[in-house]
PDB file of N, CA and C in Angstrom:
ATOM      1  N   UNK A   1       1.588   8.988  -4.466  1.00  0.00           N
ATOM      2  CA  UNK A   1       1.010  10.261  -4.777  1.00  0.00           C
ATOM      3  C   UNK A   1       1.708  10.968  -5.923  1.00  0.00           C
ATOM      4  N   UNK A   2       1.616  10.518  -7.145  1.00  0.00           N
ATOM      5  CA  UNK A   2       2.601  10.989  -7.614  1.00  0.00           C
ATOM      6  C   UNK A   2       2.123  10.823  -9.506  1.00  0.00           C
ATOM      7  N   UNK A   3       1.734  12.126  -9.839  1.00  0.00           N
ATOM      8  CA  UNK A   3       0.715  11.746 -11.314  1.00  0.00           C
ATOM      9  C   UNK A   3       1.206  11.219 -12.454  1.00  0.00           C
ATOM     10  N   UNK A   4       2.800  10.752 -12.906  1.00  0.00           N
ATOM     11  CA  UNK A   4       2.640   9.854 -13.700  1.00  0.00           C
ATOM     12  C   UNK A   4       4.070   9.230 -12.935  1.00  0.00           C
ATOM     13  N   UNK A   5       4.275   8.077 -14.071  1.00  0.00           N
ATOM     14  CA  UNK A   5       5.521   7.119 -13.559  1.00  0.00           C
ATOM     15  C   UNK A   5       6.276   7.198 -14.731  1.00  0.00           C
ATOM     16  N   UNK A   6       7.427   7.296 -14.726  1.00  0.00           N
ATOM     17  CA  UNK A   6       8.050   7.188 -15.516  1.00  0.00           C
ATOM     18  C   UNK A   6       9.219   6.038 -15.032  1.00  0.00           C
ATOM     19  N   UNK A   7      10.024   5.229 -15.513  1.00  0.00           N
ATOM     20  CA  UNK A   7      11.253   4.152 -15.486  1.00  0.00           C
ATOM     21  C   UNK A   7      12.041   4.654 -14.326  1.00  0.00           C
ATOM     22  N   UNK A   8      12.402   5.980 -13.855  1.00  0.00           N
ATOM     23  CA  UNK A   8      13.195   6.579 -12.723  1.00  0.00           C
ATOM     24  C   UNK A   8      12.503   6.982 -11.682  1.00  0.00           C
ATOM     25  N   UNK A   9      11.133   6.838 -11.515  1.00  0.00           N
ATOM     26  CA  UNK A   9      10.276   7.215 -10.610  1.00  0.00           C
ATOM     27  C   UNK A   9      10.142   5.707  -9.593  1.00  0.00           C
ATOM     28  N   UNK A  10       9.898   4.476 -11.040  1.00  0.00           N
ATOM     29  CA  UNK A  10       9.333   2.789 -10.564  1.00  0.00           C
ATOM     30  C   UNK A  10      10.546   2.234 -10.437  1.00  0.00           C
ATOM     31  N   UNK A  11      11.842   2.826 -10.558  1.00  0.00           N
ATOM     32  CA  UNK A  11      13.077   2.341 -10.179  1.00  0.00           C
ATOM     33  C   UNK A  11      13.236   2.600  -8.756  1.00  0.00           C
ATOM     34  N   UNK A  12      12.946   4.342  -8.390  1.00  0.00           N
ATOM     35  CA  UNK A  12      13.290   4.632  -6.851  1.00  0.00           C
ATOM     36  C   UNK A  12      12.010   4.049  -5.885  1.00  0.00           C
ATOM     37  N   UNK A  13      10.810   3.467  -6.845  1.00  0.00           N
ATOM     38  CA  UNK A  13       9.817   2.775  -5.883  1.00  0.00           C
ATOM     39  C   UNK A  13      10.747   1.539  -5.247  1.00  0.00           C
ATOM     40  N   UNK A  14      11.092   0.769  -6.387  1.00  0.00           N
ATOM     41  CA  UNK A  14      11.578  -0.662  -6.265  1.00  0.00           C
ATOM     42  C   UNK A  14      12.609  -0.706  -5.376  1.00  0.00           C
ATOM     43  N   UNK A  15      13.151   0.261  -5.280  1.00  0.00           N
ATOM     44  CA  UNK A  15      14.683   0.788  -4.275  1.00  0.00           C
ATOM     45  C   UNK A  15      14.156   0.947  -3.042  1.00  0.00           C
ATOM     46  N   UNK A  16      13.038   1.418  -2.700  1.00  0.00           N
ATOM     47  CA  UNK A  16      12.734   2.212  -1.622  1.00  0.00           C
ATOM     48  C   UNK A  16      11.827   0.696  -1.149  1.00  0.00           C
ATOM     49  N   UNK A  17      11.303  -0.384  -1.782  1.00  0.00           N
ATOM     50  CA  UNK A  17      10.633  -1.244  -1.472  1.00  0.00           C
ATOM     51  C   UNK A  17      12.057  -2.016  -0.948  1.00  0.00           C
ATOM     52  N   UNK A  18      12.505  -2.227  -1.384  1.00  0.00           N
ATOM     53  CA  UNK A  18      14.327  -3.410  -1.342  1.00  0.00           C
ATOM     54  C   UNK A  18      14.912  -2.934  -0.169  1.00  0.00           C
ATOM     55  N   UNK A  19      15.364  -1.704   0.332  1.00  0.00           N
ATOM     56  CA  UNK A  19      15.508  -1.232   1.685  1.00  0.00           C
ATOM     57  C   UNK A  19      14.711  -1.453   2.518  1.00  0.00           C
ATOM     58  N   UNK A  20      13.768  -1.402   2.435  1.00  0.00           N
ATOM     59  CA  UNK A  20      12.685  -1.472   3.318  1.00  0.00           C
ATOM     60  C   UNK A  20      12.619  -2.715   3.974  1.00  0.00           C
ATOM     61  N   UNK A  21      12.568  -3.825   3.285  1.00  0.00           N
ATOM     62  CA  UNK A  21      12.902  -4.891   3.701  1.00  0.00           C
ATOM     63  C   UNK A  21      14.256  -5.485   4.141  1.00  0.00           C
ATOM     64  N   UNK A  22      14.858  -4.853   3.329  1.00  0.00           N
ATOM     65  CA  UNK A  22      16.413  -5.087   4.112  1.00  0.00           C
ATOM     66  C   UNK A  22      16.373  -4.549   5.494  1.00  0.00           C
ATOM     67  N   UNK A  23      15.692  -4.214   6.029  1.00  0.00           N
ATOM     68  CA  UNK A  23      15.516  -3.255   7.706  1.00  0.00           C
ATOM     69  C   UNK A  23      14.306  -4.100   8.053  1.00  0.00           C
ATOM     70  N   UNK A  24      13.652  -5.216   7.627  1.00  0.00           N
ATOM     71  CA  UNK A  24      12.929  -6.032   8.547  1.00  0.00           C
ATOM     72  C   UNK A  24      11.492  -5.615   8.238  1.00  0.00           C
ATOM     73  N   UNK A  25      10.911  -4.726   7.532  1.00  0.00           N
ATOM     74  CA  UNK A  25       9.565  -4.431   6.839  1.00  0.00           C
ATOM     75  C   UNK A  25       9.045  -4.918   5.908  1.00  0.00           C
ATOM     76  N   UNK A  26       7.771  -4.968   5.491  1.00  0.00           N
ATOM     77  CA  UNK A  26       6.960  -5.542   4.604  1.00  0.00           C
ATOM     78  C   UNK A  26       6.348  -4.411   3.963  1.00  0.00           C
ATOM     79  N   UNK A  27       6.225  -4.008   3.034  1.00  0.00           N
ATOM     80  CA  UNK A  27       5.646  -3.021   1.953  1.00  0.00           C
ATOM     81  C   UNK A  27       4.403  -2.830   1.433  1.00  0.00           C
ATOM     82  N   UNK A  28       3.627  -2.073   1.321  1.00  0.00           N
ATOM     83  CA  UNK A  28       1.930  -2.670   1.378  1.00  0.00           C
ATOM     84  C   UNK A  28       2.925  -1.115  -0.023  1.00  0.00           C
ATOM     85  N   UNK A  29       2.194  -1.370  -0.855  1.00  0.00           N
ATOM     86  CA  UNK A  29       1.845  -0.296  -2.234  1.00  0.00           C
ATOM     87  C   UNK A  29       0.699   0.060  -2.600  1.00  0.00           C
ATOM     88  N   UNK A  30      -0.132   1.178  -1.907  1.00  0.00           N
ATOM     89  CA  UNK A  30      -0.927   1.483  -2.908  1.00  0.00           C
ATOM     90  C   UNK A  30      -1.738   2.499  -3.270  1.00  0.00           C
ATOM     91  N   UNK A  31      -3.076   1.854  -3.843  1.00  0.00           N
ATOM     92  CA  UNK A  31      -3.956   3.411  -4.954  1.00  0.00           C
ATOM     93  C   UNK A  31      -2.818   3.754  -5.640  1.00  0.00           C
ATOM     94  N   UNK A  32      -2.509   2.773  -6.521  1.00  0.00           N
ATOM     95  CA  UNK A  32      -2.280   2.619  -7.797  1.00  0.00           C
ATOM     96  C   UNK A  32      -2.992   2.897  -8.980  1.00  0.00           C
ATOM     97  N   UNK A  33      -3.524   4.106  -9.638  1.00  0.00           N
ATOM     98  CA  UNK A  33      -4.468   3.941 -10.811  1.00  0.00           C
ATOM     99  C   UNK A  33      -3.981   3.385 -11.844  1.00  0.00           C
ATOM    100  N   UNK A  34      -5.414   3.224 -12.472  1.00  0.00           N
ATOM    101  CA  UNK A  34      -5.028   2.807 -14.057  1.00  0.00           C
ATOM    102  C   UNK A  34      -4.487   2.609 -14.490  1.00  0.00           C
ATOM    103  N   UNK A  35      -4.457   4.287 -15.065  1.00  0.00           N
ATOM    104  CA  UNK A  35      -3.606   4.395 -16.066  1.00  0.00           C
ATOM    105  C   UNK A  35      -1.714   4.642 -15.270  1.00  0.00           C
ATOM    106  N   UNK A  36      -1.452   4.474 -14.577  1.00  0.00           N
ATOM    107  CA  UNK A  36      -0.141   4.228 -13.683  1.00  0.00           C
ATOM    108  C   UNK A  36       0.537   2.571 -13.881  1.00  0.00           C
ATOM    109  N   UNK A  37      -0.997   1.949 -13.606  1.00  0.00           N
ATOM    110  CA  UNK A  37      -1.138   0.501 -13.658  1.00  0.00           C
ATOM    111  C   UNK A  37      -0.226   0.180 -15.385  1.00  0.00           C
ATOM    112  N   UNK A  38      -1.085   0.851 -15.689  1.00  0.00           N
ATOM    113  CA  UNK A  38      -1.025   0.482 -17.310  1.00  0.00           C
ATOM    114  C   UNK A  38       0.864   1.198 -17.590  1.00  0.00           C
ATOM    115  N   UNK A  39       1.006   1.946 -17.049  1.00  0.00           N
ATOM    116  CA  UNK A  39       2.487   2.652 -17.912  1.00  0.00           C
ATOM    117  C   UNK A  39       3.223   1.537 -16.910  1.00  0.00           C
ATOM    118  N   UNK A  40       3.253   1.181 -15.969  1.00  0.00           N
ATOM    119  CA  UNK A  40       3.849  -0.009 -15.303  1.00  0.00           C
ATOM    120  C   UNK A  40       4.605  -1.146 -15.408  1.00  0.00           C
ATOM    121  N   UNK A  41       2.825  -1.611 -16.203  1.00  0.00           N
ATOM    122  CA  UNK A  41       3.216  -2.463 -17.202  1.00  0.00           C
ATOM    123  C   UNK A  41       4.136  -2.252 -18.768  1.00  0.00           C
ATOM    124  N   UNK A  42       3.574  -1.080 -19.303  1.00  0.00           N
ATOM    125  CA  UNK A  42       4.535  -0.706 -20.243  1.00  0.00           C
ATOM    126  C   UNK A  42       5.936  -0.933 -20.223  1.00  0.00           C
ATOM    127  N   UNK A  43       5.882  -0.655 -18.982  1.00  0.00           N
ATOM    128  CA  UNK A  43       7.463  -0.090 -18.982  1.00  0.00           C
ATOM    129  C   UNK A  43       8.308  -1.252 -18.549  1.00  0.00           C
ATOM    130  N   UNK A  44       7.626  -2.737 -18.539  1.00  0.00           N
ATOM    131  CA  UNK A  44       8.126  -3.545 -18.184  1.00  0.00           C
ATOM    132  C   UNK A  44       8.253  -4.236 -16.715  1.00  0.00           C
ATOM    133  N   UNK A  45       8.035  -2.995 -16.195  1.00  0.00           N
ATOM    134  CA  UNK A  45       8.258  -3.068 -14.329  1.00  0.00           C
ATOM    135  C   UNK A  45       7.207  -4.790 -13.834  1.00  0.00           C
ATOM    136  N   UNK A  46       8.509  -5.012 -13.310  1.00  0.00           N
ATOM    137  CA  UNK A  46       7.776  -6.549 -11.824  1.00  0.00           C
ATOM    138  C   UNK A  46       7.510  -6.025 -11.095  1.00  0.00           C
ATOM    139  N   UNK A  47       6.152  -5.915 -10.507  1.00  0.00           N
ATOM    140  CA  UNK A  47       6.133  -5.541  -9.135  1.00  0.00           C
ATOM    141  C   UNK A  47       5.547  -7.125  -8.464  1.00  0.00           C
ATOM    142  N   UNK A  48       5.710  -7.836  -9.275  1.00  0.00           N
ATOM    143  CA  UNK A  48       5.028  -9.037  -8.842  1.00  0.00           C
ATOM    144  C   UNK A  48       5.062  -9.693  -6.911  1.00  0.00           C
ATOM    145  N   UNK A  49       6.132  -8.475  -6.555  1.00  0.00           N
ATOM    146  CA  UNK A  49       6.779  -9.072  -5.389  1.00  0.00           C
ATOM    147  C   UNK A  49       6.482  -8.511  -4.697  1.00  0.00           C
ATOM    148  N   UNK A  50       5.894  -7.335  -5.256  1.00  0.00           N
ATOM    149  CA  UNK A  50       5.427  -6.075  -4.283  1.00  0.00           C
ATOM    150  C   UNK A  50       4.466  -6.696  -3.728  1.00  0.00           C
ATOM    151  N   UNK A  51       3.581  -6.509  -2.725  1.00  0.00           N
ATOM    152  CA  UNK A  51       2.257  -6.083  -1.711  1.00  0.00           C
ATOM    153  C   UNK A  51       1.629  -5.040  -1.999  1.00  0.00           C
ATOM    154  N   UNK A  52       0.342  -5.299  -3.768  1.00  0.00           N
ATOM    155  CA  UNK A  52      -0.339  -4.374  -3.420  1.00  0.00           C
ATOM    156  C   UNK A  52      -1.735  -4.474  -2.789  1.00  0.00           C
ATOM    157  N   UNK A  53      -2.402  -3.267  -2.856  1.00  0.00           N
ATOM    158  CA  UNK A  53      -3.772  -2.862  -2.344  1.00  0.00           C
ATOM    159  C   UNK A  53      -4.343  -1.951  -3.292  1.00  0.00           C
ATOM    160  N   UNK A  54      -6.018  -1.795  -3.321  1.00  0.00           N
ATOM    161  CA  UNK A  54      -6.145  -0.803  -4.377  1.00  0.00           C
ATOM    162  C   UNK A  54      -6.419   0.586  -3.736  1.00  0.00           C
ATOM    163  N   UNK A  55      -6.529   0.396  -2.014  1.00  0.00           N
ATOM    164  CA  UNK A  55      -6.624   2.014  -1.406  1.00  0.00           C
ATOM    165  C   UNK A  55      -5.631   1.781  -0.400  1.00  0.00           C
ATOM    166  N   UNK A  56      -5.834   3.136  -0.260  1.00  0.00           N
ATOM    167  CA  UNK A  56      -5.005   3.228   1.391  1.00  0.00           C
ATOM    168  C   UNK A  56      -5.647   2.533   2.353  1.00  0.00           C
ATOM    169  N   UNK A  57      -7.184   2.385   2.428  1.00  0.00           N
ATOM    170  CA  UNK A  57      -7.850   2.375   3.559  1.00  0.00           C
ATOM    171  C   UNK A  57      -7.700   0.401   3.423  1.00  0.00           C
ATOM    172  N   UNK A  58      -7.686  -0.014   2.190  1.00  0.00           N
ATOM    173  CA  UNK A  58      -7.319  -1.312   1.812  1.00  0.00           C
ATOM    174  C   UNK A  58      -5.766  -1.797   2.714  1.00  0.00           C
ATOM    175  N   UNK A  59      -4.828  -1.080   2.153  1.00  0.00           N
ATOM    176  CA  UNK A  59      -3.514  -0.992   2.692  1.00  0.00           C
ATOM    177  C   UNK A  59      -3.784  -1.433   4.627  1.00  0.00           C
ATOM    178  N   UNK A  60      -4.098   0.032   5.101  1.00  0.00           N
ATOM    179  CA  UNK A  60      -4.384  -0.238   6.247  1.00  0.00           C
ATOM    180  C   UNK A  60      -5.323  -1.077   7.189  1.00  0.00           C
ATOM    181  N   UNK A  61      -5.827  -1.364   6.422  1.00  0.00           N
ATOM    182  CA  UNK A  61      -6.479  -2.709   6.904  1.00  0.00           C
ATOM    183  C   UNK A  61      -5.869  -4.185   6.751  1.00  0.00           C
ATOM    184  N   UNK A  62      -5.294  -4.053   5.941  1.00  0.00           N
ATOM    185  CA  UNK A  62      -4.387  -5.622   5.928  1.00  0.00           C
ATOM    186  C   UNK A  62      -2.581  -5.177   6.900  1.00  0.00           C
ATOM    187  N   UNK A  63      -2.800  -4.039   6.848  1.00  0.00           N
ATOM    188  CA  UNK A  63      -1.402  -4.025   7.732  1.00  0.00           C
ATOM    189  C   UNK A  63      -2.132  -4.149   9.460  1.00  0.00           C
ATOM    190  N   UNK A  64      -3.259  -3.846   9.613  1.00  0.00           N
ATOM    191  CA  UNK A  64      -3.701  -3.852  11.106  1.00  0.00           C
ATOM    192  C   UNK A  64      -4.115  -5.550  11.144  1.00  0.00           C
ATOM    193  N   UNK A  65      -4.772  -6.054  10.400  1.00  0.00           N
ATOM    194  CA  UNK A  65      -4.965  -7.492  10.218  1.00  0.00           C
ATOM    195  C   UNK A  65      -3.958  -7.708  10.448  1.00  0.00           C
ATOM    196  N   UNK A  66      -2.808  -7.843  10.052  1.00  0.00           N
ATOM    197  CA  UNK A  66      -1.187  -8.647   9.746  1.00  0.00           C
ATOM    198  C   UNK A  66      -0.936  -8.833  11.630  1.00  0.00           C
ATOM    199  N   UNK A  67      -0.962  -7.504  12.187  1.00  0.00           N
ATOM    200  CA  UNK A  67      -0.489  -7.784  13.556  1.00  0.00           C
ATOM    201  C   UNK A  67      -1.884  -8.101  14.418  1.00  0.00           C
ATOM    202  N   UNK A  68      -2.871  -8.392  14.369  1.00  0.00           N
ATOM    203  CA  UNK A  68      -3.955  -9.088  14.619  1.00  0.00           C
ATOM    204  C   UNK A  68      -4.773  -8.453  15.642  1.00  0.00           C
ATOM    205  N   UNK A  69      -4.915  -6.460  14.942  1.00  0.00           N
ATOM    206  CA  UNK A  69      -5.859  -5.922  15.178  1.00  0.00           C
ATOM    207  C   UNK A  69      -6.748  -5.777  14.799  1.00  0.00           C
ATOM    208  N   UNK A  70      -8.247  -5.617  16.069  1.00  0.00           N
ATOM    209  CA  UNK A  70      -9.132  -5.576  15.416  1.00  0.00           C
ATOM    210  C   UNK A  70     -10.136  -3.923  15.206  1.00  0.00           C
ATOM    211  N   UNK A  71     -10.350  -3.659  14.652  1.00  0.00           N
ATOM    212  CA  UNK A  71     -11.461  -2.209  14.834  1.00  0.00           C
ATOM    213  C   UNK A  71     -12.870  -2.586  14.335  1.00  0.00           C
ATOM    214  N   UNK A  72     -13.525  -1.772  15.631  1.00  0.00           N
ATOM    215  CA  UNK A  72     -14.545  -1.915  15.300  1.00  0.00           C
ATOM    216  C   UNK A  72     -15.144  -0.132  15.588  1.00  0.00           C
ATOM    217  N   UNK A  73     -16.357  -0.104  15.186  1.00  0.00           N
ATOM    218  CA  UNK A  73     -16.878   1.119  15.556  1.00  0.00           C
ATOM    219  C   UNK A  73     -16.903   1.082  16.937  1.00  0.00           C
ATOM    220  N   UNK A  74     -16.736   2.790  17.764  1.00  0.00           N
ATOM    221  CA  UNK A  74     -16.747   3.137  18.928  1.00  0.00           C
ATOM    222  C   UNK A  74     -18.242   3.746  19.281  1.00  0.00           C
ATOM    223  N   UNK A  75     -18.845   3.633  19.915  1.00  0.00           N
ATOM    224  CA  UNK A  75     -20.428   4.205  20.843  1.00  0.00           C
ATOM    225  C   UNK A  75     -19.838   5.923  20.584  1.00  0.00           C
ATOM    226  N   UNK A  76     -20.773   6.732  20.343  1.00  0.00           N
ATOM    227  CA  UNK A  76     -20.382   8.019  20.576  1.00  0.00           C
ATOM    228  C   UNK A  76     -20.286   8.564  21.983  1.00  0.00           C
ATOM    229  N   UNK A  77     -19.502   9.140  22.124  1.00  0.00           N
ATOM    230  CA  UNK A  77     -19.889  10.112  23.634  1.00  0.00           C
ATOM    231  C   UNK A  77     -21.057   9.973  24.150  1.00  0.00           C
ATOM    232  N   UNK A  78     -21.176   9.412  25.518  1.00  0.00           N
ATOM    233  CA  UNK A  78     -22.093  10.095  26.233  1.00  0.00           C
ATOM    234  C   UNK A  78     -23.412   9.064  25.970  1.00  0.00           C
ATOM    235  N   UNK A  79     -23.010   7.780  25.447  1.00  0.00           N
ATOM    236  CA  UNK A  79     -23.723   6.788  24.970  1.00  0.00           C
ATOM    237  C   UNK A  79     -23.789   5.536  25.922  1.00  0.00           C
ATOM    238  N   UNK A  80     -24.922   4.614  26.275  1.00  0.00           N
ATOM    239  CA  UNK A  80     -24.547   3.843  27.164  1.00  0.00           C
ATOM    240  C   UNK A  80     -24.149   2.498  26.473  1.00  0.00           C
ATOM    241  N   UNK A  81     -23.015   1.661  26.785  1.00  0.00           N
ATOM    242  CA  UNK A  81     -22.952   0.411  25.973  1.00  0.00           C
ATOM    243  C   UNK A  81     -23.609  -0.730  26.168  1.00  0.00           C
ATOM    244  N   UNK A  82     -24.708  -0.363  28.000  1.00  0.00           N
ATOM    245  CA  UNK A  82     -25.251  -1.600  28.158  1.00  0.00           C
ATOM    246  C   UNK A  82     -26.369  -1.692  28.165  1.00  0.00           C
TER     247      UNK A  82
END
């Protein structure tokens, strides 16, 4: 969430990704735009290692996949399922 990147911003990402895993986690990154995408690359940054996604709702769906949940839509209130 965060409107541009600058070299000290994609440094404390990369830091905050490297801990993260040092404590036994996996890192999903994302809604990443563009132009973020693009200064990224500018700036040289690997994220090659990272785990991204292009939404959140992307994100959270491969992190509920990962532990091998499933969602589906719920019947509304007051609805019969049979």
């Amino acid at each position: 969430g965060v409107p541009t990147v600058d070299s000290l911003v994609a440094q404390h990402l990369m830091k905050t990704v490297a801990a993260a895993r040092l404590m036994g986690a996996e890192c999903v990154v994302s809604g990443i735009r563009p132009a973020i995408a693009q200064t990224i690359v500018h700036l040289g940054i690997d994220l090659g290692t990272v785990l991204t996604r292009s939404s959140l709702a992307d994100a959270l769906a491969y992190a509920l996949q990962q532990q091998g949940i499933v969602v589906a839509a719920r019947a509304p209130v007051g609805t019969s399922l049979s």
